[in-house]
Structure formats: structure tokens, C-alpha cells
C-alpha atoms as a PDB file:
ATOM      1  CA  UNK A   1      -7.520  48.980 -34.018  1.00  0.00           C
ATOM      2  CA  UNK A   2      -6.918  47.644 -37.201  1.00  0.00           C
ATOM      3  CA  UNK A   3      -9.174  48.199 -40.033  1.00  0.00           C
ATOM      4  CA  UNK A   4     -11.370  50.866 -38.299  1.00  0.00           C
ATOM      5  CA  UNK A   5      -8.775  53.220 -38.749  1.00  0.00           C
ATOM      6  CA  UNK A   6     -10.124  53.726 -42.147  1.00  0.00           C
ATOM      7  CA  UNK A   7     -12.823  55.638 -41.496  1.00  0.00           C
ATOM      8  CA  UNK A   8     -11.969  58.675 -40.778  1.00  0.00           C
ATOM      9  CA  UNK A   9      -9.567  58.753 -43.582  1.00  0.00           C
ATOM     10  CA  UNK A  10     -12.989  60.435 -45.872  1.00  0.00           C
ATOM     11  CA  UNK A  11     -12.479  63.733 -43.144  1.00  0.00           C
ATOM     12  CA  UNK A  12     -11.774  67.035 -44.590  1.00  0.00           C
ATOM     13  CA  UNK A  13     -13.022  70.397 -43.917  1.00  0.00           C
ATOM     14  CA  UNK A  14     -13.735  70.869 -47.931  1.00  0.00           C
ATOM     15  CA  UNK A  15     -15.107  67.404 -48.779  1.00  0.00           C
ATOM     16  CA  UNK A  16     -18.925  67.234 -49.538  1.00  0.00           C
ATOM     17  CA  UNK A  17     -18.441  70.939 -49.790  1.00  0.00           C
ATOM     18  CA  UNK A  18     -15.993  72.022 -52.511  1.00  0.00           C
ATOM     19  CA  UNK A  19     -12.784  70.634 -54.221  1.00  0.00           C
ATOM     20  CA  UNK A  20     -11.657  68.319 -51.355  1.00  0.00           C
ATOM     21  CA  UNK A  21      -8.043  69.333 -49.881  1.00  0.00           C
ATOM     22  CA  UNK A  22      -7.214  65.942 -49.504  1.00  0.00           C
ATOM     23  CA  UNK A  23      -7.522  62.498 -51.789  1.00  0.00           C
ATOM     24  CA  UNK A  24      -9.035  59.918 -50.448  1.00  0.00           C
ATOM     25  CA  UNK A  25      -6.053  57.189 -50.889  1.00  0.00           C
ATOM     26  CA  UNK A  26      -3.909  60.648 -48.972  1.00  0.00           C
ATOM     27  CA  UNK A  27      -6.362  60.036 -46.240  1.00  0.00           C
ATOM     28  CA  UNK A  28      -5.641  56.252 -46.321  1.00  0.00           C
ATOM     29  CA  UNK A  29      -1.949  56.698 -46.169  1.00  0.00           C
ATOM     30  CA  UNK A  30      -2.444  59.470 -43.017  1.00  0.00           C
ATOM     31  CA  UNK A  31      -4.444  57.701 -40.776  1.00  0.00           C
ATOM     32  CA  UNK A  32      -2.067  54.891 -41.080  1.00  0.00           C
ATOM     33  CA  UNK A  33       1.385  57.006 -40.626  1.00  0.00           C
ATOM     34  CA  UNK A  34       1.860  55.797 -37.183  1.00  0.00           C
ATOM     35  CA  UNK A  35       1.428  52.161 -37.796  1.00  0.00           C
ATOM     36  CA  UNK A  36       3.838  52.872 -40.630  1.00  0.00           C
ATOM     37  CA  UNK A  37       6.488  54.530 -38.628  1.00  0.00           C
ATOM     38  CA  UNK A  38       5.340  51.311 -36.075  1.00  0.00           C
ATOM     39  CA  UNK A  39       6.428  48.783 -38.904  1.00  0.00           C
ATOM     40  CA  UNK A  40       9.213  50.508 -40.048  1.00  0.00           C
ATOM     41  CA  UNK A  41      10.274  50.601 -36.232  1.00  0.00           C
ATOM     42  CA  UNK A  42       9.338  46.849 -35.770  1.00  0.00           C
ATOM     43  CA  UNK A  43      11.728  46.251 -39.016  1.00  0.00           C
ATOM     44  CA  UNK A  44      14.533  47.471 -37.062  1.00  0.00           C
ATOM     45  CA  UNK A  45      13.963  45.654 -33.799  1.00  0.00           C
ATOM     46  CA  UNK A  46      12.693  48.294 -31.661  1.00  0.00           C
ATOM     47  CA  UNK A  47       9.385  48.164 -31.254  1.00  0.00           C
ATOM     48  CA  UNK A  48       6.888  44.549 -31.491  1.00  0.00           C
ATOM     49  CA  UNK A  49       5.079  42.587 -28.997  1.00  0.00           C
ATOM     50  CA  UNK A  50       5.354  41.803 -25.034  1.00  0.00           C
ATOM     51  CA  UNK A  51       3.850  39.321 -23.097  1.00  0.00           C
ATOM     52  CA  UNK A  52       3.065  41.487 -19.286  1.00  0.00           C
ATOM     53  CA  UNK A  53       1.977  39.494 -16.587  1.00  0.00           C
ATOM     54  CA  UNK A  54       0.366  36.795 -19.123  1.00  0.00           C
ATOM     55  CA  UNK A  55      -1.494  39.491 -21.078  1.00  0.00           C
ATOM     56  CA  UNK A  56      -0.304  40.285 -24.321  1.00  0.00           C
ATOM     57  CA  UNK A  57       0.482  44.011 -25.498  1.00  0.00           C
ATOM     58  CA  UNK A  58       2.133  45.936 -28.271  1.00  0.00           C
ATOM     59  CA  UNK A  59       5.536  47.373 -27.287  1.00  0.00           C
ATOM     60  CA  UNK A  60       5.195  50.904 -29.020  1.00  0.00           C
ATOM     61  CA  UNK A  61       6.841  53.426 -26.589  1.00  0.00           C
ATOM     62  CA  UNK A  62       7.648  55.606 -29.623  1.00  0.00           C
ATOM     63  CA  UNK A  63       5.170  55.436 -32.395  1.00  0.00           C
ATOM     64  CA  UNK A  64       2.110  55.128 -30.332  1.00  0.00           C
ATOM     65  CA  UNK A  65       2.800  57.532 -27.364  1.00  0.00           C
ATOM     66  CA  UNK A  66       1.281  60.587 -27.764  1.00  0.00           C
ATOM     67  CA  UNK A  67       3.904  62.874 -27.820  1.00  0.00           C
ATOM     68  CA  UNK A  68       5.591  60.345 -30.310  1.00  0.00           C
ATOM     69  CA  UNK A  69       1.865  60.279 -32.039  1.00  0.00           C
ATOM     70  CA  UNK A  70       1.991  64.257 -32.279  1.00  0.00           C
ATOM     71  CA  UNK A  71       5.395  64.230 -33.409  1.00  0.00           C
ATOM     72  CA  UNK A  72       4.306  62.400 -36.537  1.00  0.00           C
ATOM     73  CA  UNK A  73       1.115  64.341 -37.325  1.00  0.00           C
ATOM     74  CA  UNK A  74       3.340  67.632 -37.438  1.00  0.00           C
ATOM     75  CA  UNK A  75       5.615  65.906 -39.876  1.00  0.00           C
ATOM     76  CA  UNK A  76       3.205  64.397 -41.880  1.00  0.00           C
ATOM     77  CA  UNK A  77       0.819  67.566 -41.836  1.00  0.00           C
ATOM     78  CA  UNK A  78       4.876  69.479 -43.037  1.00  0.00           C
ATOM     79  CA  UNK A  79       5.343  66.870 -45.811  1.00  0.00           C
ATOM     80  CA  UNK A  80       2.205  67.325 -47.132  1.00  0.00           C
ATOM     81  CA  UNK A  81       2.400  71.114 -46.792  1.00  0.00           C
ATOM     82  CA  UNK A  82       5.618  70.956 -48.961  1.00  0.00           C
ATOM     83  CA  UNK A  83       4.872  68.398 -51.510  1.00  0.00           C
ATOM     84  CA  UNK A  84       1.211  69.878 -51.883  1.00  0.00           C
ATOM     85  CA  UNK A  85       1.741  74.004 -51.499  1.00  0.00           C
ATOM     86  CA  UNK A  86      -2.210  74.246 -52.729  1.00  0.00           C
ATOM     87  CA  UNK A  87      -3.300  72.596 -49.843  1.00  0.00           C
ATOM     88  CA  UNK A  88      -2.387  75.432 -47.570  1.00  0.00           C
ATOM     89  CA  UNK A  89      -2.799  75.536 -43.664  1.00  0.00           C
ATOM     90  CA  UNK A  90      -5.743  73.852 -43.965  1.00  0.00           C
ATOM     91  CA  UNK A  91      -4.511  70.688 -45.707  1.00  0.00           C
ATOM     92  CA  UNK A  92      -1.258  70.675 -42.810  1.00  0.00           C
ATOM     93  CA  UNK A  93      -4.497  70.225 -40.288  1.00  0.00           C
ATOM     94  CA  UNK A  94      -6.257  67.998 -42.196  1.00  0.00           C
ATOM     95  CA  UNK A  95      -3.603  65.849 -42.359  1.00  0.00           C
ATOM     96  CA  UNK A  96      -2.434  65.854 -38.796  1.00  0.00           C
ATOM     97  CA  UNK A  97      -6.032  65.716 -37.448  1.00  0.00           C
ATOM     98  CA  UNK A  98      -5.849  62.486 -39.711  1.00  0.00           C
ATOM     99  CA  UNK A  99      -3.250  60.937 -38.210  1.00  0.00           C
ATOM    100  CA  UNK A 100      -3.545  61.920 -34.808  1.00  0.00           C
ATOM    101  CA  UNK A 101      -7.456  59.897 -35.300  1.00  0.00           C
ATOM    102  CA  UNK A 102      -5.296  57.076 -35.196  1.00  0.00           C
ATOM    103  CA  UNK A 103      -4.293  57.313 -31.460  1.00  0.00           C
ATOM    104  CA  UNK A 104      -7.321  58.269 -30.727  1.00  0.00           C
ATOM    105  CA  UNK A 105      -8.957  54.983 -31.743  1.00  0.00           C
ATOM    106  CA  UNK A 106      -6.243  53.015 -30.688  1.00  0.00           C
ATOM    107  CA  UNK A 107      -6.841  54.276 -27.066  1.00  0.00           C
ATOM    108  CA  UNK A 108     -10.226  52.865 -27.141  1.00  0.00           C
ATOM    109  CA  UNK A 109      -9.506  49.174 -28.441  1.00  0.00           C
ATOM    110  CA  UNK A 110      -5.795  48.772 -27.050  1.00  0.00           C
ATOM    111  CA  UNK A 111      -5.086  47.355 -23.657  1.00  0.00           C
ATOM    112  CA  UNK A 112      -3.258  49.752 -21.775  1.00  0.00           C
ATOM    113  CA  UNK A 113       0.279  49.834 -23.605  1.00  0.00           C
ATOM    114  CA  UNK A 114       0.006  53.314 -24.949  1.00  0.00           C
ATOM    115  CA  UNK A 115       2.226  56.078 -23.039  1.00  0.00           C
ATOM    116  CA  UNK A 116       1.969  60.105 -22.850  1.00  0.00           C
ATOM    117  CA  UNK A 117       5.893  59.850 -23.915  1.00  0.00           C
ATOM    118  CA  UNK A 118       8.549  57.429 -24.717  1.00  0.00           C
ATOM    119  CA  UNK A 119       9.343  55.974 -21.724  1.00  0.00           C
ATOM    120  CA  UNK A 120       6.610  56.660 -19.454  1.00  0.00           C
ATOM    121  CA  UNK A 121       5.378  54.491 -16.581  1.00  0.00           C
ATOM    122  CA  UNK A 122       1.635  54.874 -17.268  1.00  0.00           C
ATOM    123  CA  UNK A 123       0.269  53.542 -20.015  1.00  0.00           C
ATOM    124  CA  UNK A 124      -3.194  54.230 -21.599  1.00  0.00           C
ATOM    125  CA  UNK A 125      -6.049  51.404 -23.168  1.00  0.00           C
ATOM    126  CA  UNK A 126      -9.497  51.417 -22.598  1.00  0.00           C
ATOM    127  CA  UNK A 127      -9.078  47.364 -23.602  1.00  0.00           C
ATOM    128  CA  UNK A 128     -12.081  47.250 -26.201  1.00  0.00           C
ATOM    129  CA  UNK A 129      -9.993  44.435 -27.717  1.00  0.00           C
ATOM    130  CA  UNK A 130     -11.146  42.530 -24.909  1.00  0.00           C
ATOM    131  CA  UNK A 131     -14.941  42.336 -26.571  1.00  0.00           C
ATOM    132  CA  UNK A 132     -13.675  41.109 -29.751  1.00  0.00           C
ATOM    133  CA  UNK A 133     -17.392  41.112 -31.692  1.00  0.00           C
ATOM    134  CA  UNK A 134     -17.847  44.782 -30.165  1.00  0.00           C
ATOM    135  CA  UNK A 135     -14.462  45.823 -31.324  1.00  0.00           C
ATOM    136  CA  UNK A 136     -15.556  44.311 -34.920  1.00  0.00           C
ATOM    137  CA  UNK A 137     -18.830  46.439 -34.688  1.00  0.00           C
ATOM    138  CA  UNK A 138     -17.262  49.388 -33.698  1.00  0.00           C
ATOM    139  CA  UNK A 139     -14.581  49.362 -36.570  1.00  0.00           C
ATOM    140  CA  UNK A 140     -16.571  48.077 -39.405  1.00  0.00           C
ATOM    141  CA  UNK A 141     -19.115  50.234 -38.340  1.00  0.00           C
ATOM    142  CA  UNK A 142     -16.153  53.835 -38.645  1.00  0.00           C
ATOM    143  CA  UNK A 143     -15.445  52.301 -42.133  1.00  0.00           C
ATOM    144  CA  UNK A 144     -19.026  51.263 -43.332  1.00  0.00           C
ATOM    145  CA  UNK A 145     -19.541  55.158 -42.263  1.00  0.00           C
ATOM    146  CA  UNK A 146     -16.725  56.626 -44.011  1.00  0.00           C
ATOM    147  CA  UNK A 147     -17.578  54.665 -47.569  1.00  0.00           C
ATOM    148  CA  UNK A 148     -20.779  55.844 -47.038  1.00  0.00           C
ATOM    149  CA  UNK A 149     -20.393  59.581 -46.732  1.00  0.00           C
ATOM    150  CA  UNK A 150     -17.728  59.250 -49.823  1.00  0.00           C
ATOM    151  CA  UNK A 151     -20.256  57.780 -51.952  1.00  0.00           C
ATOM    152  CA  UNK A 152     -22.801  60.193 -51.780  1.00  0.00           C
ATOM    153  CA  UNK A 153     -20.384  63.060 -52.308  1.00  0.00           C
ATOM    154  CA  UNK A 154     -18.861  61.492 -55.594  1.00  0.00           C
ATOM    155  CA  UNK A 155     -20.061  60.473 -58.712  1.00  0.00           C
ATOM    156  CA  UNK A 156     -19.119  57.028 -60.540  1.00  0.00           C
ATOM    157  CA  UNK A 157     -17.726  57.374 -63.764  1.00  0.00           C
ATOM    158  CA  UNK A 158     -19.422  53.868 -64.086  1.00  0.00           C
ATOM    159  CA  UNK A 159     -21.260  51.123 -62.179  1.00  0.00           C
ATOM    160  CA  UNK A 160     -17.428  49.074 -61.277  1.00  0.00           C
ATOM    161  CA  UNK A 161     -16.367  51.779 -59.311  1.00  0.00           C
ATOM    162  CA  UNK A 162     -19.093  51.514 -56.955  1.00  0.00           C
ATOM    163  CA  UNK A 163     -19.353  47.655 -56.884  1.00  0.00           C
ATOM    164  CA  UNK A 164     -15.507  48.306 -56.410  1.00  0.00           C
ATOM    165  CA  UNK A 165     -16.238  50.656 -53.438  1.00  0.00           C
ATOM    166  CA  UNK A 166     -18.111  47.516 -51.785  1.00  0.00           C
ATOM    167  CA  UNK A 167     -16.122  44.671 -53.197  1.00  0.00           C
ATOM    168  CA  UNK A 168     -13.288  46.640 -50.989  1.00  0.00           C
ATOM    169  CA  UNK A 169     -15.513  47.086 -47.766  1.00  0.00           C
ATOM    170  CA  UNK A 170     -16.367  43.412 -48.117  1.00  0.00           C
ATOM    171  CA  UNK A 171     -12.564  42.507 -48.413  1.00  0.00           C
ATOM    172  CA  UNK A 172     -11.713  44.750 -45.444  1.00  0.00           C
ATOM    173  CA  UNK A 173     -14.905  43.402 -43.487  1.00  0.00           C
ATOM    174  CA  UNK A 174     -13.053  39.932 -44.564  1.00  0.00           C
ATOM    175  CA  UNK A 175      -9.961  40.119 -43.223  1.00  0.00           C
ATOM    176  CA  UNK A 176     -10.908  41.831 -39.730  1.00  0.00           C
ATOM    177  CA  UNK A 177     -13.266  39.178 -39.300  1.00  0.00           C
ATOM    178  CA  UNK A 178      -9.831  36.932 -39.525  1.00  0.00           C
ATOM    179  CA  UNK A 179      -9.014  38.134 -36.105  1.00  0.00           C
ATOM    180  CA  UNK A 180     -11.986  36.896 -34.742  1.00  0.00           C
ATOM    181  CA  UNK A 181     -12.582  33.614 -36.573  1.00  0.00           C
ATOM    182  CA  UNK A 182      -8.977  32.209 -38.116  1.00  0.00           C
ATOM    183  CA  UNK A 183      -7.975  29.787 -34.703  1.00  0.00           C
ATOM    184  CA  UNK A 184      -4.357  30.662 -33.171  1.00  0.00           C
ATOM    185  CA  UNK A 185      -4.884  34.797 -34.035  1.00  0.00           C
ATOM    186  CA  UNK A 186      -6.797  34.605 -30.679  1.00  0.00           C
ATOM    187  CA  UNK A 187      -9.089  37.347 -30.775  1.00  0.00           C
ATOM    188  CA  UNK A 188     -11.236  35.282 -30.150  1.00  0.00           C
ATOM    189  CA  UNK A 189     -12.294  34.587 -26.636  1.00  0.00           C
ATOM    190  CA  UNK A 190     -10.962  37.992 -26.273  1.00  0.00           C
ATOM    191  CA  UNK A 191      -7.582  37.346 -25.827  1.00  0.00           C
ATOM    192  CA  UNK A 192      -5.637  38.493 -28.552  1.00  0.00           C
ATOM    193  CA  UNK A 193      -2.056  37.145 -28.630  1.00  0.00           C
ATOM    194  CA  UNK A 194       0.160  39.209 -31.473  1.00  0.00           C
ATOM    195  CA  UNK A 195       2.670  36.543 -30.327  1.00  0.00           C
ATOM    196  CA  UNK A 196       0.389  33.788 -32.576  1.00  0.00           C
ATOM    197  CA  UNK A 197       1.209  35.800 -36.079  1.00  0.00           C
ATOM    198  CA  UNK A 198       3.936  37.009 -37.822  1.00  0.00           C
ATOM    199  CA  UNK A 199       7.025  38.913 -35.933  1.00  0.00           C
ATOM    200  CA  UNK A 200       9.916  40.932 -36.833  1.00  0.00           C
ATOM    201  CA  UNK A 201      10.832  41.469 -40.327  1.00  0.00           C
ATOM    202  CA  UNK A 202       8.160  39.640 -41.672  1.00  0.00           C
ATOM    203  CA  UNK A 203       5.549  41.505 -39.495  1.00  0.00           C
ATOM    204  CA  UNK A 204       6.447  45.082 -40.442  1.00  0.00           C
ATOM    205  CA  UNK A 205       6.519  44.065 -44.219  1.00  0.00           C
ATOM    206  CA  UNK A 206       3.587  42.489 -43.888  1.00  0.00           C
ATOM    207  CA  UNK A 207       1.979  45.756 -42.704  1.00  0.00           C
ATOM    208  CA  UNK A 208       3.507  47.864 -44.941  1.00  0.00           C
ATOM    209  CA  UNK A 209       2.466  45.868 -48.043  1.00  0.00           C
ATOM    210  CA  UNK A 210      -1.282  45.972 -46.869  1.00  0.00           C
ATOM    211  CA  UNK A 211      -1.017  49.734 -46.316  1.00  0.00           C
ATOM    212  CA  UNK A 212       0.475  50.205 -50.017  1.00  0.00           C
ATOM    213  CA  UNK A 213      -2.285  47.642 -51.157  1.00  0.00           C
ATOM    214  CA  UNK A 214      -5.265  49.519 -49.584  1.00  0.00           C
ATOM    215  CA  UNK A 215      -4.082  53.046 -50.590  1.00  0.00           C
ATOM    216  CA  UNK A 216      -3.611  51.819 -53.996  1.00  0.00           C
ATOM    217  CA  UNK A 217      -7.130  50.153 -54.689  1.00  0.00           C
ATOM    218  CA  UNK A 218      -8.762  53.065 -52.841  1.00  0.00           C
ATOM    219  CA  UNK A 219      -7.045  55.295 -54.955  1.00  0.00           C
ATOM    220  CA  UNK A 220      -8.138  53.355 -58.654  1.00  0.00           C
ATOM    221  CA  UNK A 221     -11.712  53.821 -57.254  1.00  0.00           C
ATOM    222  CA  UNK A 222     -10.968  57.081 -55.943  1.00  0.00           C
ATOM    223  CA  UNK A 223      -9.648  57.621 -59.920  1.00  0.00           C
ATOM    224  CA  UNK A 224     -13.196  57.008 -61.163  1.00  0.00           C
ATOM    225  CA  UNK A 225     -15.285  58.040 -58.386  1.00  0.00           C
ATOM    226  CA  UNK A 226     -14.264  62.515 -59.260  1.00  0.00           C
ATOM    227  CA  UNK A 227     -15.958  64.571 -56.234  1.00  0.00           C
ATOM    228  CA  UNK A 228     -19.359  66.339 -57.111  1.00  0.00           C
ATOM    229  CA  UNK A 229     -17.876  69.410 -56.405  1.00  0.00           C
ATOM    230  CA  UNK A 230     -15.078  69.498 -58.850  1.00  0.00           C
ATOM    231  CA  UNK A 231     -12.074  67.815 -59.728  1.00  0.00           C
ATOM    232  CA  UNK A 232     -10.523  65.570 -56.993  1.00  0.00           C
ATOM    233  CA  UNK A 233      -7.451  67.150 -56.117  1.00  0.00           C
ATOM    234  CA  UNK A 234      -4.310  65.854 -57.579  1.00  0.00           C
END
């Protein structure tokens, strides 16, 4: 899953509430903490892409298995514990539950390349990927969802930062369609090849940079978009 992951980034147990635990471009940097332990991993040659009996699948035996998966949540639900004390037990949940969505959706979409634990013979993937306009329904749909529960439970400081809201969805709706339409990404047809795009290096920086991009937008929005329920949380 790609930009689907988004959606659920909006979750917490105070928003449309109270005083939200957890900022929205937070939640855009949580649900993504696997991939960015995956590109970080992908930087340093140990994780990246396999060809398996002619189908193509992600090698991610530490990032995306879900012990590896749960490992992350804990520290990422710690860090933010630490670095945001007002948060409390709640806001360690939040985020965890956050980034744990992430494996969650990625078992639905991936073909079967995620493991229980690094190492393990069987690996998990209902395959969704392999109905490329459902996938594309099913994760523009999560984020189309998510911006539209956010909306209602802020308030623009002016009319920009809602065209902004949907200039974004537009641009995310954009470049997930490129993994249908752009020839030699190969989602196409329903057989996605992460062979046909970047690798290595290049491929983890790549991903990192759009990560840092999205959070950053999302979070000028998020700066005049204040929750109806008080001040967003610092």
C-alpha cells in the first residue's frame, strides 16, 4: 500500500472530541514509520526487491514482519511518550495503533512477502495489488475518508487551507494513479514490478523525501486548519 496508508493517520481517541493527542502531520509521520525504517534499511543494502518464481515481491524480513512491525510501534509509541510527556499513555497507543495500521493494510494489498518474524518461512499477502484499479479504490477511498473526517472537526483559518486540504488529496490521488497509468511501473495489468523504478540508494531517498514532503504540507494546513475543540496540540 502506498498512499492509502494515509488514512488512518486522522485516528485518535481525543480527535473530534477534545484537544486531539496527536497532530495530524504526527499521524503522517506514524503510519509511515515502518516504510521509514524500510528505506532507511533499503539505504544500507538490506532490505529491497526480489523477483520469486517470476513474481515480483518486496524483500522486508525486518521492517514489515510483524514482530519487526510491533517492535517499531513500541518504539515509536516510547519516543513519542518522551518527547511529548502530555500525551500520556494514551498518546504511546495512539501512536503505536498508528503504526501498526500500516501492516495491517499492507497485508491486504501485498503479495505474500510479509513474515510473523525475521526469517520466517511463511509469508503473509492477501495480493490486492493484483487488482490494481481495486487497490486504487480501496486506498484513495482510506484517504478521501480520513480528509474528510479532519475537515469537519477543524475550522479554516481561511478558504486556502481547505482548497489546500484538496489540492493535496488531488496530488496524492495523482501520483498513486502513476502506478497504474505511467508504462514500465507495471501496476498495470496487475503485475507490479518494483524492479521497473528506482533501487538502492536512490529508492530509500526517494521515499524518505516524499514522507518529509507530505508531513510537511499536511502540517502548514494542519497550521491553519486549529481543531474545533481547542488548540491543536503542539
Amino acid at each position: 500500500m502506498f498512499m492509502g496508508h494515509y488514512g488512518p493517520a486522522v485516528w485518535d481517541t481525543q480527535r473530534g472530541k477534545g484537544t486531539p493527542l496527536v497532530t495530524l502531520w504526527q499521524g503522517f509521520l506514524a503510519v509511515q514509520a515502518i516504510d521509514i525504517v524500510w528505506a532507511f534499511l533499503v539505504i544500507a543494502g538490506i532490505e529491497g526487491q526480489v523477483i520469486r518464481e517470476g513474481v515480483p515481491i518486496f524483500h522486508i524480513p525486518y521492517s514489515h514482519s510483524l514482530l519487526g512491525s510491533a517492535f517499531i510501534a513500541l518504539c515509536a509509541g516510547g519516543m513519542f511518550r518522551v518527547l511529548k510527556p502530555s500525551g500520556g499513555n494514551r498518546g504511546f497507543w495512539v501512536i503505536a495503533g498508528l503504526v501498526m495500521s500500516h501492516w495491517v493494510l499492507d497485508l491486504i494489498v501485498h503479495r505474500p512477502d510479509l513474515s510473523l518474524y525475521p526469517g520466517g518461512d511463511l509469508l503473509l499477502g492477501f495480493a490486492v495489488w493484483d487488482y490494481p484499479w481495486a487497490a486504487y479504490g480501496l486506498e484513495m477511498g482510506l484517504v478521501f475518508a480520513g480528509f474528510w473526517f479532519w475537515k469537519r472537526v477543524t475550522i479554516p483559518k481561511s478558504m486556502r487551507y481547505s482548497i489546500a486540504l484538496w489540492a493535496l488529496f488531488l496530488f496524492m490521488a495523482m501520483l498513486q494513479a502513476a502506478f497504474i497509468l505511467v508504462p514500465g511501473l507495471q501496476l498495470q495489468a496487475g503485475t507490479f514490478d518494483p524492479a521497473a523504478g528506482p533501487q538502492g540508494a536512490l529508492l530509500g531517498l526517494s521515499a524518505l523525501m516524499t514522507f518529509a514532503l507530505l508531513a510537511g504540507v499536511i502540517g502548514w494546513i494542519e497550521s491553519g486548519r486549529p481543531s474545533r475543540y481547542g488548540a491543536n496540540p503542539a
